[in-house]
N, C-alpha and C. Protein backbone atom coordinates (compact mmCIF):
# COMPACT_ATOMS: atom_id res chain seq x y z
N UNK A 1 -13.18 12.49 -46.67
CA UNK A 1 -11.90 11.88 -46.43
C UNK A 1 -11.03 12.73 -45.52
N UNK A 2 -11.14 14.26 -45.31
CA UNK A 2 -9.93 15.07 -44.41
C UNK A 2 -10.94 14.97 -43.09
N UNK A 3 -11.38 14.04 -42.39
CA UNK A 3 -12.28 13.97 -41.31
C UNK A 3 -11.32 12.88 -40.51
N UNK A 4 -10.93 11.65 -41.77
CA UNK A 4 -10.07 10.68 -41.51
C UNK A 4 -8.70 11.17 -41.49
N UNK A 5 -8.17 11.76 -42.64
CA UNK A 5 -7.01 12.59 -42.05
C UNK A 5 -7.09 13.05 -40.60
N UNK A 6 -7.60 13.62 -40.55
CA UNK A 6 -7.60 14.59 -38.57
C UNK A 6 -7.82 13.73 -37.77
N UNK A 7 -8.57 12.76 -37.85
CA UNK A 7 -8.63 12.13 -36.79
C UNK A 7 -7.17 11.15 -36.55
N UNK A 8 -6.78 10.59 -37.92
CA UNK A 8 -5.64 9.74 -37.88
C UNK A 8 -4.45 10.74 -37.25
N UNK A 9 -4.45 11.63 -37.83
CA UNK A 9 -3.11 12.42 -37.62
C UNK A 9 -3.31 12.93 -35.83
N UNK A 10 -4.71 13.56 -35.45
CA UNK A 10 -4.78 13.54 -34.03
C UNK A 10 -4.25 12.22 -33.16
N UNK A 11 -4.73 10.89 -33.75
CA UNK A 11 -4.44 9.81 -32.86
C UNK A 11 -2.64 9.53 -33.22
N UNK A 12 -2.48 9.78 -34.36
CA UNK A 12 -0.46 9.66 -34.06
C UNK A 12 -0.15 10.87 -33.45
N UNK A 13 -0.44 11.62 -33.15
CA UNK A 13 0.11 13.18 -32.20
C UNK A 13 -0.39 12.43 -30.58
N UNK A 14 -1.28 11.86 -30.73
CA UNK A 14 -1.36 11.43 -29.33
C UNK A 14 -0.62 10.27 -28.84
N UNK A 15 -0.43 9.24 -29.77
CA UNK A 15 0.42 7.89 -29.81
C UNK A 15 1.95 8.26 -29.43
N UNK A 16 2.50 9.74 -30.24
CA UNK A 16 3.84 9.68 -29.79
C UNK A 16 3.70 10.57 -28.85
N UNK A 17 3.19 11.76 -28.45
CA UNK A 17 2.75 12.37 -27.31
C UNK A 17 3.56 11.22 -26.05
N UNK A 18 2.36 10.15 -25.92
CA UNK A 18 1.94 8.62 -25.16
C UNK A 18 3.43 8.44 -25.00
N UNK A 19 4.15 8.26 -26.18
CA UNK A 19 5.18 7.71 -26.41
C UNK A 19 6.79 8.21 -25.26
N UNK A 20 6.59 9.13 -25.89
CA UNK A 20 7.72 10.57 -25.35
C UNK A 20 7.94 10.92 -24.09
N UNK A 21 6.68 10.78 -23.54
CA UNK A 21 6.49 11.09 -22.11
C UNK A 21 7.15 10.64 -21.12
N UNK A 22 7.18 11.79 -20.20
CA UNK A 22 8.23 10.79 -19.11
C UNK A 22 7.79 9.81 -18.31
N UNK A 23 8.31 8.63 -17.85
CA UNK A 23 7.26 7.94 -17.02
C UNK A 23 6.96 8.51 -15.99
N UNK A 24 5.88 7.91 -15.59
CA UNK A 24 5.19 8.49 -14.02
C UNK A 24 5.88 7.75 -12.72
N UNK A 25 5.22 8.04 -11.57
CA UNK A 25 5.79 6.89 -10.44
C UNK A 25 4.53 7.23 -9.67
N UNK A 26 4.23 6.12 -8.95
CA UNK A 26 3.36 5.79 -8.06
C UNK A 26 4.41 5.84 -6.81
N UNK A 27 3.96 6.75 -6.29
CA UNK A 27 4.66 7.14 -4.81
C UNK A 27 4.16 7.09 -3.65
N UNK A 28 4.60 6.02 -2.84
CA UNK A 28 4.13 5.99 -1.85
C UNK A 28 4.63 7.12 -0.40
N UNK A 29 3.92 7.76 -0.19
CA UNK A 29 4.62 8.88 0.82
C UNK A 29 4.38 8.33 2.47
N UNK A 30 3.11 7.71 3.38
CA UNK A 30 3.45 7.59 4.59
C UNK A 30 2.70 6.09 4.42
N UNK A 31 2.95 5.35 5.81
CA UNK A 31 1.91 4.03 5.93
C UNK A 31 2.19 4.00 7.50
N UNK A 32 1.43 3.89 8.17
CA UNK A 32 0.49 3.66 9.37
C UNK A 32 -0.02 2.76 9.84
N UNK A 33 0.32 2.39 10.95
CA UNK A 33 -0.25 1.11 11.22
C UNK A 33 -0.62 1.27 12.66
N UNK A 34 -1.39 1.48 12.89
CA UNK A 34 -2.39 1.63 14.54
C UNK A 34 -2.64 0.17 15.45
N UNK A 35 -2.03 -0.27 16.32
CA UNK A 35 -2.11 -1.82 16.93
C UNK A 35 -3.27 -1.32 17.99
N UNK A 36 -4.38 -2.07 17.99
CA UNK A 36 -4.88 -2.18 19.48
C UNK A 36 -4.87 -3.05 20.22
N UNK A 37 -4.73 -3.54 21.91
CA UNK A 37 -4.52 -4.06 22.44
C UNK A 37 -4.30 -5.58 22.23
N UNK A 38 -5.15 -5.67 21.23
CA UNK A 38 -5.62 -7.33 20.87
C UNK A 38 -4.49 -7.85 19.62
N UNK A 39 -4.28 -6.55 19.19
CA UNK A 39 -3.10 -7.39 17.75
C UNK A 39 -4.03 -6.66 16.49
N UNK A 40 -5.12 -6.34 16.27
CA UNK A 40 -5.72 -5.82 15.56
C UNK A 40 -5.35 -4.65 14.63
N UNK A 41 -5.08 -4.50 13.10
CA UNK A 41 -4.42 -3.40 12.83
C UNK A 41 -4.94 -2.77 12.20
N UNK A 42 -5.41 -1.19 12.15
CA UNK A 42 -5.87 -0.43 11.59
C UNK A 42 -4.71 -0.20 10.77
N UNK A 43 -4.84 0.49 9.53
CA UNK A 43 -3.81 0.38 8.59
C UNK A 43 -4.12 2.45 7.55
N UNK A 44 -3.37 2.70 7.50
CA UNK A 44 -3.44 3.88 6.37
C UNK A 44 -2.69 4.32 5.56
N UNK A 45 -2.75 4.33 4.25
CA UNK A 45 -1.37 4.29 3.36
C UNK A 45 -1.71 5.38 2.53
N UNK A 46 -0.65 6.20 2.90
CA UNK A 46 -0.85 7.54 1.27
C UNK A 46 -0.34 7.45 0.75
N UNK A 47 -0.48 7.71 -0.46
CA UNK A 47 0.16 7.74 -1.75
C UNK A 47 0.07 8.91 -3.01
N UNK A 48 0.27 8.80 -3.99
CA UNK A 48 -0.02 9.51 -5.34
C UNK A 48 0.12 8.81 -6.30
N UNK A 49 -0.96 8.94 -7.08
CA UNK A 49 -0.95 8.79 -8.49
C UNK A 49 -1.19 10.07 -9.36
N UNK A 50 -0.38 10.22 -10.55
CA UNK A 50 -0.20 10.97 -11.50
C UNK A 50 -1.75 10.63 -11.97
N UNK A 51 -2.10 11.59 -13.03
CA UNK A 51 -3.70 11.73 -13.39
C UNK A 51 -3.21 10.63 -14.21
N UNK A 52 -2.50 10.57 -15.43
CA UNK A 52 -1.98 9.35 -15.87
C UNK A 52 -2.31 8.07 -15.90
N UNK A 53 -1.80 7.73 -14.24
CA UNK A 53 -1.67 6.24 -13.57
C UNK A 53 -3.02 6.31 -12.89
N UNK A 54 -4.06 7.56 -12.60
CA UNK A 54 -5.45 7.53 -12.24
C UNK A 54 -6.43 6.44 -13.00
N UNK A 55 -6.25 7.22 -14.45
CA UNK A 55 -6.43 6.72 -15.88
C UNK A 55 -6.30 5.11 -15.63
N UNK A 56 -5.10 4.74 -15.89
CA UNK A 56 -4.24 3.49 -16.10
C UNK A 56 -5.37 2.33 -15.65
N UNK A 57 -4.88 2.73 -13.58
CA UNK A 57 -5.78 1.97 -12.86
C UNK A 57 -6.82 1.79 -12.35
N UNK A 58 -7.74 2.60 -12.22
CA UNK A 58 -9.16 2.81 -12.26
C UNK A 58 -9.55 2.01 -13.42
N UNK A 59 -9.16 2.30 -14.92
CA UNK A 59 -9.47 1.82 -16.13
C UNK A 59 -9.51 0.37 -16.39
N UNK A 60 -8.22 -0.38 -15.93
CA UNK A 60 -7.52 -1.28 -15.33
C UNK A 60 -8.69 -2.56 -15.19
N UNK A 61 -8.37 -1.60 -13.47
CA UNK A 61 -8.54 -2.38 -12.32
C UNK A 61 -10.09 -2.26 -11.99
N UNK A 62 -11.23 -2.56 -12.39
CA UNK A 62 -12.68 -2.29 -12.27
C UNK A 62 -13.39 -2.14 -10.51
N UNK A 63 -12.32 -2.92 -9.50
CA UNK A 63 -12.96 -2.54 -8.23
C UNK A 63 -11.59 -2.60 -7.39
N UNK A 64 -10.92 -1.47 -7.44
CA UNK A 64 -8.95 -1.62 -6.60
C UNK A 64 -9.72 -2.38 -5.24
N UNK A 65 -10.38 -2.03 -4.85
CA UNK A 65 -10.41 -2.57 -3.28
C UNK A 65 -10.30 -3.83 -3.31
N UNK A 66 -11.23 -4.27 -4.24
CA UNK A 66 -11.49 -6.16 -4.23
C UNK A 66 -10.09 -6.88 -4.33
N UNK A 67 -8.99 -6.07 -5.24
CA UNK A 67 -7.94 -6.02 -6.03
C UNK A 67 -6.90 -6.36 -4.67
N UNK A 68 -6.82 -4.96 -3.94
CA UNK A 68 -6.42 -4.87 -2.50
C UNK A 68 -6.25 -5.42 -1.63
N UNK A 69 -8.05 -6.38 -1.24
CA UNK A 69 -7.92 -6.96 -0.57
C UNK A 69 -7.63 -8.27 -0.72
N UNK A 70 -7.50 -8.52 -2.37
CA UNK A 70 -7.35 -9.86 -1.88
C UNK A 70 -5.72 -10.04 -2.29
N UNK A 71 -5.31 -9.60 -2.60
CA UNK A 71 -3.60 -8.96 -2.48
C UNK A 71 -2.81 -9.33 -0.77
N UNK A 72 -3.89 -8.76 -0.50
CA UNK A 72 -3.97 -8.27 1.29
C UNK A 72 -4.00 -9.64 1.96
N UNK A 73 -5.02 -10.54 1.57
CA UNK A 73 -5.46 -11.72 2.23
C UNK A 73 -4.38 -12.88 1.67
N UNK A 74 -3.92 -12.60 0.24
CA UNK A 74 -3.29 -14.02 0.03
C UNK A 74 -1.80 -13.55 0.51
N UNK A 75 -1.20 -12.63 1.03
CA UNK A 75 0.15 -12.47 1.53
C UNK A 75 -0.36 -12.20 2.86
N UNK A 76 -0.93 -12.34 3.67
CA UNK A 76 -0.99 -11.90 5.07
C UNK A 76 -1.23 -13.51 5.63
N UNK A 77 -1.87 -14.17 4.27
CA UNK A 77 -2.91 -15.41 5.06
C UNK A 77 -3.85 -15.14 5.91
N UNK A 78 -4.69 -14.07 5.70
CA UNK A 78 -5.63 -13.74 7.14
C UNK A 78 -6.98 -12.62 6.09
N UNK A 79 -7.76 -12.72 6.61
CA UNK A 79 -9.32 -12.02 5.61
C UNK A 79 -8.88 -10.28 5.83
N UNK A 80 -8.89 -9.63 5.48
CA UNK A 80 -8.95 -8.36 5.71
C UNK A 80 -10.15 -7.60 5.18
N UNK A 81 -10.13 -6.19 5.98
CA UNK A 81 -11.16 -5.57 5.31
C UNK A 81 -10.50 -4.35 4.37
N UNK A 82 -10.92 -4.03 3.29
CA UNK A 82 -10.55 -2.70 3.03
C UNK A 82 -11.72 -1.46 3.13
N UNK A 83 -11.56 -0.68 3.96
CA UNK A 83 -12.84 0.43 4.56
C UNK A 83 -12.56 1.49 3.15
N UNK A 84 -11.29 1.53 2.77
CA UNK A 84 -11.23 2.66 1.76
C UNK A 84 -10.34 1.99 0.65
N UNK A 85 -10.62 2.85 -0.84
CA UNK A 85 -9.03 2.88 -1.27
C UNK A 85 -9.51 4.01 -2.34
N UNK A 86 -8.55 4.54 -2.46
CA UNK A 86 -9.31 6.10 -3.69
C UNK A 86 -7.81 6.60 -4.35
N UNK A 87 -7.78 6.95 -4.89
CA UNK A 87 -6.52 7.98 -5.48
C UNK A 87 -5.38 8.28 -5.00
N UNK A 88 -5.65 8.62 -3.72
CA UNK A 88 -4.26 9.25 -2.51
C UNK A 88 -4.18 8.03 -1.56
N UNK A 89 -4.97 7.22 -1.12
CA UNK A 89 -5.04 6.21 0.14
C UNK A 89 -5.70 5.45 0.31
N UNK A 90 -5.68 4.64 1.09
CA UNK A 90 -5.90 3.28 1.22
C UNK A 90 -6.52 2.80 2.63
N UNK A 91 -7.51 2.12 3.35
CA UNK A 91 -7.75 2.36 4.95
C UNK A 91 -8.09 0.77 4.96
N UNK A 92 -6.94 -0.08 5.45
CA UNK A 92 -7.60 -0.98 5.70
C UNK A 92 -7.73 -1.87 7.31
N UNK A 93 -8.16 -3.01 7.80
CA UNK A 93 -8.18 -3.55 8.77
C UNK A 93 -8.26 -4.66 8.61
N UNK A 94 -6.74 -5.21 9.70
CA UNK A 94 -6.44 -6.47 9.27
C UNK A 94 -6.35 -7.05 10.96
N UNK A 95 -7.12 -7.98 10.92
CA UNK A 95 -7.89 -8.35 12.63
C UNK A 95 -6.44 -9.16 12.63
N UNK A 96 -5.81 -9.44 13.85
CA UNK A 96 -4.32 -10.25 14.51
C UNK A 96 -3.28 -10.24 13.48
N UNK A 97 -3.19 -8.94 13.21
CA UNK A 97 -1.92 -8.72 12.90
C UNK A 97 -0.77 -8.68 13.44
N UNK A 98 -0.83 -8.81 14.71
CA UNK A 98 0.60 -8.51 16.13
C UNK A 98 -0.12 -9.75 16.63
N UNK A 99 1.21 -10.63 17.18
CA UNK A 99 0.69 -11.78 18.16
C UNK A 99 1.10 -10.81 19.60
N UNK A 100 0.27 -11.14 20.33
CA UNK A 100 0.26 -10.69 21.77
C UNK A 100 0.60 -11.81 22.94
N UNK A 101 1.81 -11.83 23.64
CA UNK A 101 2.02 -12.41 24.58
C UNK A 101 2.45 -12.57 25.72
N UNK A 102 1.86 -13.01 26.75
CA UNK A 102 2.01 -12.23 28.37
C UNK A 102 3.26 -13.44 28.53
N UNK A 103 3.86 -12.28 30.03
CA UNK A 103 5.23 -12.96 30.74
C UNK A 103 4.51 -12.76 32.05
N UNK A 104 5.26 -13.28 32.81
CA UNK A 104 5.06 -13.52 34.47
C UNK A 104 4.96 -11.86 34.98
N UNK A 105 4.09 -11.18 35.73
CA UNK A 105 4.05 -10.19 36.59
C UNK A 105 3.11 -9.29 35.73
N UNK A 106 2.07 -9.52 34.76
CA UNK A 106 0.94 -9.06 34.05
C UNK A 106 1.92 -8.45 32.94
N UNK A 107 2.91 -8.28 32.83
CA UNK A 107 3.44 -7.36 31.48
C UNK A 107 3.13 -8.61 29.97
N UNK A 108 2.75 -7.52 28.86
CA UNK A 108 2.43 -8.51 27.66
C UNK A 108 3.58 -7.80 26.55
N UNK A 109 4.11 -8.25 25.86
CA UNK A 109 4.96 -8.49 24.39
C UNK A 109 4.24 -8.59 23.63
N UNK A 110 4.20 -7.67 22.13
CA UNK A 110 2.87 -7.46 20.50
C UNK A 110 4.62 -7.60 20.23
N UNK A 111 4.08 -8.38 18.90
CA UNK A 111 5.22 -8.81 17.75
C UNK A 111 4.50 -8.69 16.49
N UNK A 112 4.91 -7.30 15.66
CA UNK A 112 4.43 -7.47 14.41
C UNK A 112 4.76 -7.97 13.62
N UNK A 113 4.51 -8.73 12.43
CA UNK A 113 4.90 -9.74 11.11
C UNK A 113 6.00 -8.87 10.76
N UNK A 114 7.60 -9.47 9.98
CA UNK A 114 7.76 -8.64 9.05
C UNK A 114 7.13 -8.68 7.64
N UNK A 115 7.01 -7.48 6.95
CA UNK A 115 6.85 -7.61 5.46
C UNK A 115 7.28 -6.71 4.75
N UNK A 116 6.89 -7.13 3.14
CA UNK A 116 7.79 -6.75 2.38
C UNK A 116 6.84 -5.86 1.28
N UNK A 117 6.88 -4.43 0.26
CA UNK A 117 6.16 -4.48 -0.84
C UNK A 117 6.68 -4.72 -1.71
N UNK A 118 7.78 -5.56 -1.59
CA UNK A 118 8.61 -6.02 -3.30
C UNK A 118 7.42 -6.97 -3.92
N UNK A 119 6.75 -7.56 -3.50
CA UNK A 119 5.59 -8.74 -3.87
C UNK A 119 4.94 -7.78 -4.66
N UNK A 120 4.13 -6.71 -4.05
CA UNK A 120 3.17 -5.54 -4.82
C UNK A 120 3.39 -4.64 -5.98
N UNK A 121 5.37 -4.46 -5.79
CA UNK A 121 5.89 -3.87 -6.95
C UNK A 121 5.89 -5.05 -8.24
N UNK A 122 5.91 -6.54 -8.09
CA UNK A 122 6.03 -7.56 -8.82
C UNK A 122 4.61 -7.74 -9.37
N UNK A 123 3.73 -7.30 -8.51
CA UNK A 123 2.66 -7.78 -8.97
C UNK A 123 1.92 -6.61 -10.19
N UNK A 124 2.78 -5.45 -9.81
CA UNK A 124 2.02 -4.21 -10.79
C UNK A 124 2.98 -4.27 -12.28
N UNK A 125 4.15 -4.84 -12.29
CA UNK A 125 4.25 -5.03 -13.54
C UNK A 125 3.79 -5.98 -14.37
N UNK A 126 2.69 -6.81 -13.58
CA UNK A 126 1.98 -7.48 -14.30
C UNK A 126 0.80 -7.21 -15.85
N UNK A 127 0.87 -5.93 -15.39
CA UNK A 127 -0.34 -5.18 -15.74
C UNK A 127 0.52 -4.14 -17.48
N UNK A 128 -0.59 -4.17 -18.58
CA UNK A 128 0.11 -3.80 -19.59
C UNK A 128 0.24 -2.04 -19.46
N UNK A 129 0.11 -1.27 -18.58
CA UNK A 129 0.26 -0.11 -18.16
C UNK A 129 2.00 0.32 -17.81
N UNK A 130 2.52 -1.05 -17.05
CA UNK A 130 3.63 -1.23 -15.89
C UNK A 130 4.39 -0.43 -16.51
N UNK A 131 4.61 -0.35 -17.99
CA UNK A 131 5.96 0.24 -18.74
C UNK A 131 5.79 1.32 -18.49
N UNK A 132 4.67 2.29 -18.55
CA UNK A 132 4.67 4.23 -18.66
C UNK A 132 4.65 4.17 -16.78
N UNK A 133 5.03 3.54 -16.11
CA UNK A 133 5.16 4.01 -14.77
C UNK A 133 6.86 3.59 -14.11
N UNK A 134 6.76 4.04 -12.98
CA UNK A 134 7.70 3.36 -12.36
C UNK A 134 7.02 3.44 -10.72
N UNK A 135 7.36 2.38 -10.07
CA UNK A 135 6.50 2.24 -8.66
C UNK A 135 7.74 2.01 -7.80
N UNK A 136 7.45 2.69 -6.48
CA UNK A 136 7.88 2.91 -5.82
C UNK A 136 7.35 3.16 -4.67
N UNK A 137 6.78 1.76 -4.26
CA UNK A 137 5.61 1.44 -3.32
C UNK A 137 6.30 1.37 -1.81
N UNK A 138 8.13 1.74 -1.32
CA UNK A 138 8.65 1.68 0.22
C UNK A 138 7.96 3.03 0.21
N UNK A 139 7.15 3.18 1.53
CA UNK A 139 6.77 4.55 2.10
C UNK A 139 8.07 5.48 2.26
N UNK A 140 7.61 6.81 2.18
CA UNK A 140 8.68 7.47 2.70
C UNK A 140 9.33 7.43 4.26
N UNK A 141 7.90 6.99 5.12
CA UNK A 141 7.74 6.72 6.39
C UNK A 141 6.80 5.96 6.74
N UNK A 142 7.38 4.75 7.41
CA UNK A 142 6.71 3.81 7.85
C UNK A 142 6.14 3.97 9.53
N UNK A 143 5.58 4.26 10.17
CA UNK A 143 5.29 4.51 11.62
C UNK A 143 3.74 3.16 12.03
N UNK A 144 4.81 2.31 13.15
CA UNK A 144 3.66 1.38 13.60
C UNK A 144 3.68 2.10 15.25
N UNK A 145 2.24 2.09 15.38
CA UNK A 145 1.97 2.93 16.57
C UNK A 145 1.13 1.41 17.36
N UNK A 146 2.08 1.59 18.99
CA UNK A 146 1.77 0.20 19.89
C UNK A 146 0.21 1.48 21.01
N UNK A 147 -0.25 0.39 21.34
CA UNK A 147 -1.14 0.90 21.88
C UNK A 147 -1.02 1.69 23.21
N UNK A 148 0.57 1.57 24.24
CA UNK A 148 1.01 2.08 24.70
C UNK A 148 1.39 3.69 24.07
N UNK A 149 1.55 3.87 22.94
CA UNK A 149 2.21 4.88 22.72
C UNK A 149 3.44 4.88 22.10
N UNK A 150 3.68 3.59 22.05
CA UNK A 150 5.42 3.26 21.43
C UNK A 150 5.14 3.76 20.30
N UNK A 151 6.14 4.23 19.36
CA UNK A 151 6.14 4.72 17.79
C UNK A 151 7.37 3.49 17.18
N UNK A 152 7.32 2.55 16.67
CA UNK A 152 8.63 1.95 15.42
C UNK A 152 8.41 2.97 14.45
N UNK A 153 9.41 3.43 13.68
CA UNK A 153 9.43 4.73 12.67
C UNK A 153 10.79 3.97 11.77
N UNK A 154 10.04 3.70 10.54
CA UNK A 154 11.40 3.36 9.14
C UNK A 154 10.95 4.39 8.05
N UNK A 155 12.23 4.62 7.42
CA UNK A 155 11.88 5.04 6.26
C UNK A 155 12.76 4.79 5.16
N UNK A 156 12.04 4.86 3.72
CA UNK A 156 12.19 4.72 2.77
C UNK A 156 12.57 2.86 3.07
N UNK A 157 11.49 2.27 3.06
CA UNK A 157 12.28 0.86 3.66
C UNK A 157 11.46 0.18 2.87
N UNK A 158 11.98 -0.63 1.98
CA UNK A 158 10.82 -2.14 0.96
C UNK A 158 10.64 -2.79 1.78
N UNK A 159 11.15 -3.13 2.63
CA UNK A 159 11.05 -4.38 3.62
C UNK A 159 10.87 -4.02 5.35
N UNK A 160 9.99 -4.10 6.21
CA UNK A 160 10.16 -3.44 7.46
C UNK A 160 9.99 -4.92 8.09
N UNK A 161 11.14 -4.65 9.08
CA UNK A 161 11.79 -6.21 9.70
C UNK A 161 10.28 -6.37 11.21
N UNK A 162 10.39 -7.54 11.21
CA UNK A 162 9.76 -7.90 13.18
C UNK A 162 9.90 -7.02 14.19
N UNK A 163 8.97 -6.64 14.27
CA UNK A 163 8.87 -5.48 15.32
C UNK A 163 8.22 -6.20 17.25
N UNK A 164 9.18 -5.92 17.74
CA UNK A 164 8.47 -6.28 19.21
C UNK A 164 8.61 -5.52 20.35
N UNK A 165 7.61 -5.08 20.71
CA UNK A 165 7.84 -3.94 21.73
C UNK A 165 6.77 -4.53 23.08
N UNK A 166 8.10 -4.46 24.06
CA UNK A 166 6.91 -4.87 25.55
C UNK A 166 5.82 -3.25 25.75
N UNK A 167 4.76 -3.93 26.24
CA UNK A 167 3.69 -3.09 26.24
C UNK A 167 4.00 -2.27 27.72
N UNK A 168 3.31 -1.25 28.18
CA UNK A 168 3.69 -0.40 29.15
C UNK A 168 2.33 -1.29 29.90
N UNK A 169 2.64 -1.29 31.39
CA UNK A 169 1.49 -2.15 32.46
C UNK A 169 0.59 -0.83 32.17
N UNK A 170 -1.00 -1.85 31.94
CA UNK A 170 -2.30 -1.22 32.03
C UNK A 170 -2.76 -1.37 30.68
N UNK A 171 -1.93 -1.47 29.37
CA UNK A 171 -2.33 -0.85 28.33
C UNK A 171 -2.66 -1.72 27.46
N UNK A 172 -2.66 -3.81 27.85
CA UNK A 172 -2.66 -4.61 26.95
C UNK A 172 -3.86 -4.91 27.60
């Protein structure tokens, strides 16, 4: 019977442990977005998870990428790939993401979508984990890089507005 004691009394030391704790946050620190000529977007998002929220969603979530991408596909409306997603980041590619469009004298105009991660923060309190975290999925820095070389740079932003930058001649 003191086998059941210890174990019971270990699992309430761990229950309020569980309990007490401060919440975690899922922090998103940079996101990246690489345009090539065509509208095509290479994508890279870092982040952190607490060993915690490692736990949580791995445990969770049985394949994040599948999770990801199709996250990815039903708010973009468009197939994406995800090449990565692990602990710290995320690598994905999302084919015509920028519409590309020429004016008179060969110069072309890329217009990126705006979007938002309030959808992604909505969608993680779905999950019976949501309470021991807090998410905080606006990057610290948002940087969309035009294939010219242009940099758009936001930060700390939930929402990053329509981006349109004329392309430099040669580079579309």
């Amino acid at each position: 019977m003191k086998p059941m004691y210890l174990l019971a009394g270990c699992l309430c030391l761990y229950l309020c442990a569980f309990a007490i704790m401060p919440a975690q946050a899922i922090t998103a620190k940079a996101l990246t977005i690489t345009l090539d000529p065509a509208g095509n977007a290479q994508v890279d998002y870092q982040y952190s998870l607490s060993f915690t929220e490692q736990i949580a969603v791995f445990a969770t979530i049985a394949d994040p990428s599948a999770e990801l991408r199709s996250a990815l596909t039903g708010s973009l409306g468009s197939d994406v790939t995800v090449e990565k997603a692990d602990t710290s980041s995320a690598e994905v590619y999302i084919p015509s993401f920028a519409s590309v469009s020429s004016s008179g004298g060969g110069a072309a105009t890329m217009t990126t979508p705006a979007f938002s991660f309030a959808h992604a923060q909505d969608a993680i309190r779905q999950y019976w984990w949501s309470p021991l975290i807090s998410a905080d999925l606006s990057p610290h820095v948002t940087t969309i890089v035009f294939p010219d070389g242009y940099q758009a740079t936001f930060n700390d932003r939930i929402a990053i507005p329509q981006v349109s930058h004329q392309l430099a001649a040669g580079s579309a």
